[in-house]
Protein backbone atom coordinates (compact mmCIF):
# COMPACT_ATOMS: atom_id res chain seq x y z
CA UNK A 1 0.00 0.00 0.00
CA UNK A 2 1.37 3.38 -1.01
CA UNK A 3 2.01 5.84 1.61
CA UNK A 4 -0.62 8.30 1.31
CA UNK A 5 0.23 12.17 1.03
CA UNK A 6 -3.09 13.76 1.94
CA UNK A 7 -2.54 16.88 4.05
CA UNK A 8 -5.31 18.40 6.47
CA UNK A 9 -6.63 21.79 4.76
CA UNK A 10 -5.18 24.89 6.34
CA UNK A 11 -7.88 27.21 5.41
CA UNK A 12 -11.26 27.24 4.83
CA UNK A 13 -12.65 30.37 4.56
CA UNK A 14 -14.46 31.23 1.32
CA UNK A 15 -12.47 34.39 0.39
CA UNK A 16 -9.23 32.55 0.81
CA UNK A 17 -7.45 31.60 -2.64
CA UNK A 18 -5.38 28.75 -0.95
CA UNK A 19 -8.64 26.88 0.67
CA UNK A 20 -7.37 24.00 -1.30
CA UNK A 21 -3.80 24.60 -1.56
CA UNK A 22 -3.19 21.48 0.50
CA UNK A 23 -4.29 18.93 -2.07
CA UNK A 24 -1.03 18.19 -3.72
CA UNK A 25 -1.36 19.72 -7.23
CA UNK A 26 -1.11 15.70 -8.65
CA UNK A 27 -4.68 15.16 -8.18
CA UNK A 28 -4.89 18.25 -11.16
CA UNK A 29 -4.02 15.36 -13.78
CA UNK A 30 -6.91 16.45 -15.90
CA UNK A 31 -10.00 18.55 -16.16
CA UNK A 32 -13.00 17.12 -14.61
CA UNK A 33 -14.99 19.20 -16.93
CA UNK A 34 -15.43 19.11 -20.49
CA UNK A 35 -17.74 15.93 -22.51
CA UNK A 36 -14.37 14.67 -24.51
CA UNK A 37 -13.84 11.35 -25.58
CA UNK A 38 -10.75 11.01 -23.95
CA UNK A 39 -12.21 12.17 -20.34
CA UNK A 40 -15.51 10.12 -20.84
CA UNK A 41 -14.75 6.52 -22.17
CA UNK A 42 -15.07 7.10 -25.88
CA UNK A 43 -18.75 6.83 -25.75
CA UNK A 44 -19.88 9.60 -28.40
CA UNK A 45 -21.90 12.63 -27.54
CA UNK A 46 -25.61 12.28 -28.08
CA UNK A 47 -27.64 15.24 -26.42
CA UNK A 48 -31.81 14.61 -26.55
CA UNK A 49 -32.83 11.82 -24.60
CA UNK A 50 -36.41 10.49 -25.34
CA UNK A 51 -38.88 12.24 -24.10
CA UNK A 52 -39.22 11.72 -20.19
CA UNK A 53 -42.31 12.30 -18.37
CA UNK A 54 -40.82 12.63 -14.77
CA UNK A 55 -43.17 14.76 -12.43
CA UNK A 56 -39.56 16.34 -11.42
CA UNK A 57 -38.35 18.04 -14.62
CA UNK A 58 -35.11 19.58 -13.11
CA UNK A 59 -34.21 15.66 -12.93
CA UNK A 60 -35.45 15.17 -17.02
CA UNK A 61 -33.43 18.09 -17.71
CA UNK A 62 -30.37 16.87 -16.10
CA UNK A 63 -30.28 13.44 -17.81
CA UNK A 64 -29.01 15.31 -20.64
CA UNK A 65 -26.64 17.43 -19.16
CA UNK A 66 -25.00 13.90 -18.02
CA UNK A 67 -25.12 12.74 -20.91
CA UNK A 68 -23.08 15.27 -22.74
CA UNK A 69 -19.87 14.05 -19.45
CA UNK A 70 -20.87 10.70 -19.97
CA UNK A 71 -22.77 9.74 -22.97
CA UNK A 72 -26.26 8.55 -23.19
CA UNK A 73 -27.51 6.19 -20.17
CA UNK A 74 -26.52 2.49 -19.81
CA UNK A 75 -30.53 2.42 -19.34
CA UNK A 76 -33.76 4.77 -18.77
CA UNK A 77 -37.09 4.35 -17.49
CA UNK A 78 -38.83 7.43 -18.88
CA UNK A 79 -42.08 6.90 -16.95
CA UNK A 80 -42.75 8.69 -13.87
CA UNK A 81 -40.84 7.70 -11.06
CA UNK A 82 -38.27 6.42 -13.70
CA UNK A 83 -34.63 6.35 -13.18
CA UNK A 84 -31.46 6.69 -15.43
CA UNK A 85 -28.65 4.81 -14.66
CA UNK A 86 -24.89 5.31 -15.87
CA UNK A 87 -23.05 1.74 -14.91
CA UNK A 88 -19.26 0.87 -14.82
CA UNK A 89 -19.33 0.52 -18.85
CA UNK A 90 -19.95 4.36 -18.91
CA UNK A 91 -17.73 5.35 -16.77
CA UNK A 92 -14.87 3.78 -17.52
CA UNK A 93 -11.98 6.55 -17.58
CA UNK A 94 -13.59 7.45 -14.13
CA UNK A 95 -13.13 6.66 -10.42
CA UNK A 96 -17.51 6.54 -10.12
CA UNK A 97 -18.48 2.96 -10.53
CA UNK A 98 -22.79 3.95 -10.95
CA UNK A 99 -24.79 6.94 -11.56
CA UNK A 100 -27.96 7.19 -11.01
CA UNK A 101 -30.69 10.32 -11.38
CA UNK A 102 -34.07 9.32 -9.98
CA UNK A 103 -37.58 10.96 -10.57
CA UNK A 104 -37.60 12.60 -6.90
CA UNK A 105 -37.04 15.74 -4.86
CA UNK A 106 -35.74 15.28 -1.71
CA UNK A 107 -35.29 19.02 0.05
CA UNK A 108 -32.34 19.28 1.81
CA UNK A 109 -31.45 22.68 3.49
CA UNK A 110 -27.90 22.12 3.97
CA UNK A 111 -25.48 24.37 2.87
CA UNK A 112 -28.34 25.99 1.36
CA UNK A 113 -32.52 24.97 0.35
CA UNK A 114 -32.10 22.53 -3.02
CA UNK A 115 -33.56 19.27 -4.19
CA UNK A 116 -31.34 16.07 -4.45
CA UNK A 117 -32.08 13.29 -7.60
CA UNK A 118 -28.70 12.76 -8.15
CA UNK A 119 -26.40 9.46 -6.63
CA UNK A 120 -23.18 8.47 -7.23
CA UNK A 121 -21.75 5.52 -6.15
CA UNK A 122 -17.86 4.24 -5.48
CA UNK A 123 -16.38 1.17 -4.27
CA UNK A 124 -14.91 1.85 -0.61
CA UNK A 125 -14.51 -0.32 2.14
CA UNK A 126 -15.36 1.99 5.07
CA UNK A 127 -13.77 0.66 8.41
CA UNK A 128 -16.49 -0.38 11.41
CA UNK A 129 -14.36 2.03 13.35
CA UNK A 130 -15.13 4.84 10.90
CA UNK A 131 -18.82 3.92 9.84
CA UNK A 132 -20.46 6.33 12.16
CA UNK A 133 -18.21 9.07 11.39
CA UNK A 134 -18.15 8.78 7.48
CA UNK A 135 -22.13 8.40 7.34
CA UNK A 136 -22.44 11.35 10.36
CA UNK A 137 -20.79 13.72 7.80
CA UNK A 138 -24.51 14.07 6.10
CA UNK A 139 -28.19 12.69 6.17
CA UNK A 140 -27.47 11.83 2.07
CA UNK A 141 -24.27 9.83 2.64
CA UNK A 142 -25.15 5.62 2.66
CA UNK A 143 -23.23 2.72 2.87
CA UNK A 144 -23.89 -0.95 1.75
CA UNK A 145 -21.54 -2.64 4.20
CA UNK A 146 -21.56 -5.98 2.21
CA UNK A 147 -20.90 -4.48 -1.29
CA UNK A 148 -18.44 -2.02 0.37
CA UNK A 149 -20.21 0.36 -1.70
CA UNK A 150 -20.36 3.99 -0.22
CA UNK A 151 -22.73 6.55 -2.38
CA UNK A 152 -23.86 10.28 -2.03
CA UNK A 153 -26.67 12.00 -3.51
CA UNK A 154 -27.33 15.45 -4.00
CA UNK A 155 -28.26 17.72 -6.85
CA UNK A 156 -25.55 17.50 -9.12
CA UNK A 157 -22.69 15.43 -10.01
CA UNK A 158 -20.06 17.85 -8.74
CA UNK A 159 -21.76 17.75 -5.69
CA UNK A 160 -21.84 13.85 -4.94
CA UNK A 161 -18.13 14.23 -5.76
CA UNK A 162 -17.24 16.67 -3.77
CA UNK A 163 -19.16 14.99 -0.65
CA UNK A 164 -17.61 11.44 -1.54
CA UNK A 165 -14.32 13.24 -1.20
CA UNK A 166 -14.50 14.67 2.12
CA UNK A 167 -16.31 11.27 2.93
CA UNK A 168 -12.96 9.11 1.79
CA UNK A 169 -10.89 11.78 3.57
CA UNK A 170 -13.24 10.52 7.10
CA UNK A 171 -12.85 7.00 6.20
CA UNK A 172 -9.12 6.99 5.65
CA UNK A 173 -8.64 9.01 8.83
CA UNK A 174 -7.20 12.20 7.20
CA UNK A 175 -9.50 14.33 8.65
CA UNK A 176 -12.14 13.51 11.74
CA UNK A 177 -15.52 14.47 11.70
CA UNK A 178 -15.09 17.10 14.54
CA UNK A 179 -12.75 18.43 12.69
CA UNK A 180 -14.87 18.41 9.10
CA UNK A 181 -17.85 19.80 11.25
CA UNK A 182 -16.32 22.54 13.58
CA UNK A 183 -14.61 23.91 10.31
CA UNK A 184 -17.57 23.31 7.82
CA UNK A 185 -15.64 21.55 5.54
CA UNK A 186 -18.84 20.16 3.78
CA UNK A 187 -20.42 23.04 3.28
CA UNK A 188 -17.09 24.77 1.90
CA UNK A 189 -16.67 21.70 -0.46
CA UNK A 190 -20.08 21.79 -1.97
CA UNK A 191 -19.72 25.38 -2.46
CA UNK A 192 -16.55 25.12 -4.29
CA UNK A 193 -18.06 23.33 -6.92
CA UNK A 194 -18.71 26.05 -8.88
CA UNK A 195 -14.82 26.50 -9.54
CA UNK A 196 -13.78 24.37 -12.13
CA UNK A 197 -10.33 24.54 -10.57
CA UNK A 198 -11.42 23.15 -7.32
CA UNK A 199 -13.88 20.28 -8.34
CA UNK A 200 -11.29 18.62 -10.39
CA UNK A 201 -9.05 18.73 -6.81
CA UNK A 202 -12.03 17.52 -5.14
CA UNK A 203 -12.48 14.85 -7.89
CA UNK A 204 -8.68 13.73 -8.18
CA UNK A 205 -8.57 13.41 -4.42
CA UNK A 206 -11.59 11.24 -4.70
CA UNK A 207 -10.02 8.83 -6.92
CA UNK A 208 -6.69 9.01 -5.50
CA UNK A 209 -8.35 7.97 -2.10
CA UNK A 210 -10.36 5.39 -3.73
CA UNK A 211 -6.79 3.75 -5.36
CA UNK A 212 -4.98 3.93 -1.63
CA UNK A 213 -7.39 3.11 0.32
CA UNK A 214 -6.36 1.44 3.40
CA UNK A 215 -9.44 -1.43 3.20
CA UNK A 216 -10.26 -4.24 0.80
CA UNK A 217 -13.48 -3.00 -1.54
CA UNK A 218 -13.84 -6.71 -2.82
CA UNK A 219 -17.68 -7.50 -1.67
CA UNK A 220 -17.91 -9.45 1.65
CA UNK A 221 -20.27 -11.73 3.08
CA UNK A 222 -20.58 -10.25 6.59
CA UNK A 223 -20.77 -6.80 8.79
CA UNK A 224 -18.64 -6.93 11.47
CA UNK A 225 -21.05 -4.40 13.81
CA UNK A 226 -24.08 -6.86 12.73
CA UNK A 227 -22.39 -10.71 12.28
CA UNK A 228 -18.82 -10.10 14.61
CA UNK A 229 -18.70 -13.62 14.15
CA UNK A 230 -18.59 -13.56 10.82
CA UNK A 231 -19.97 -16.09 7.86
CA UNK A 232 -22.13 -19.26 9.91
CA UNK A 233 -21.27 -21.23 7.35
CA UNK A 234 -20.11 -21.47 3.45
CA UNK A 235 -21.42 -19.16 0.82
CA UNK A 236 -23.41 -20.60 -2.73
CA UNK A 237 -21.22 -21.63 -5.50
CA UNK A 238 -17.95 -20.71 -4.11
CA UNK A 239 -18.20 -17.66 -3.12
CA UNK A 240 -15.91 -16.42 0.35
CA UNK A 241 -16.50 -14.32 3.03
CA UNK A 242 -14.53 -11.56 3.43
């Protein structure tokens, strides 16, 4: 395991330049931003989805805005209540292993009043000593302890990214959550994402923590706060317990 490099921020307040001038400038290997070929898998660009009749059209509307990063949905359910899913095959020059943007509004008043259709999902094993912490960070931050899959939703991409950073930065011990909450660090991250500059940071130290992370993200058969004694028995066709 490489020894990670991931300083504590100095600086957080919003008129300071340097906020983020502790993320080693290697996480800056290229833009987040931009629908290229090169940055989204070679899947071409095709803007228009079909016509979706979602009761939330902020959530229709941003189907195609991911699909000008990403390239048209692995699959969409146009129908109310519908979902649109990008899976690994879409996002295959990205850290992000599922997408989703569901036919829903769920207000959340934190940094400030918005709607959240928007998960993203990454595979991260988070630690039972850091569970509480990573998932006290916010109410949209969930964890599937057996798929070691940790996602975020909110109301944009940059946004899940952004929280999935901090979140990584919890699990791996880099920062604590007294220290993310006493300093606002959430509500400085999500607010950065209108700087191009600073979501790529955010989304380079995502990956970055995802590649040297300190667990095993291979699925496991047991929770250790639910089953401490692990697997009762052998799992079908083969299959171990982690």
């Amino acid at each position: 395991m490489a020894n990670r490099q991931i300083k504590h921020p100095q600086s957080h307040h919003p008129n300071n330049n340097c906020c983020f001038g502790c993320i080693p400038f290697f996480f800056l290997n290229k833009s987040f931003f931009g629908p290229t070929k090169e940055n989204f898998g070679g899947f071409g660009i095709n803007i228009g989805a079909p016509d979706i009749v979602w009761e939330n059209q902020h959530a229709s509307d941003y189907v195609d805005i991911l699909a000008l990063k990403y390239g048209q949905p692995s699959s969409l359910d146009q129908t109310v209540g519908g979902i649109a899913i990008w899976k690994r095959d879409r996002l295959m020059n990205t850290c992000l292993d599922r997408i989703e943007v569901k036919d829903e509004a769920i207000p959340h008043c934190h940094p400030t009043n918005h709607l959240d259709f928007v998960y993203g999902y990454v595979n991260y094993d988070v630690s039972p000593s850091k569970f509480v912490e990573v998932t006290s960070l916010s109410g949209t931050i969930g964890y599937d302890a057996l798929k070691k899959q940790l996602w975020a939703r909110c109301g944009t991409i940059e946004s899940v990214i952004a929280t999935l950073a901090l979140a990584t930065q919890v699990g791996e011990g880099d920062i604590s959550l007294n220290y993310a909450q006493a300093n606002e660090l959430l509500p400085h991250y999500l607010m950065s994402t209108k700087d191009p500059e600073r979501i790529s940071r955010l989304y380079n130290l995502l990956c970055y923590n995802l590649r040297h992370q300190s667990g095993d993200p291979s699925p496991g058969g047991s929770w250790p706060l639910a089953s401490p004694m692990g697997c009762t028995g052998p799992l079908p066709d083969g299959m171990e317990c982690n």
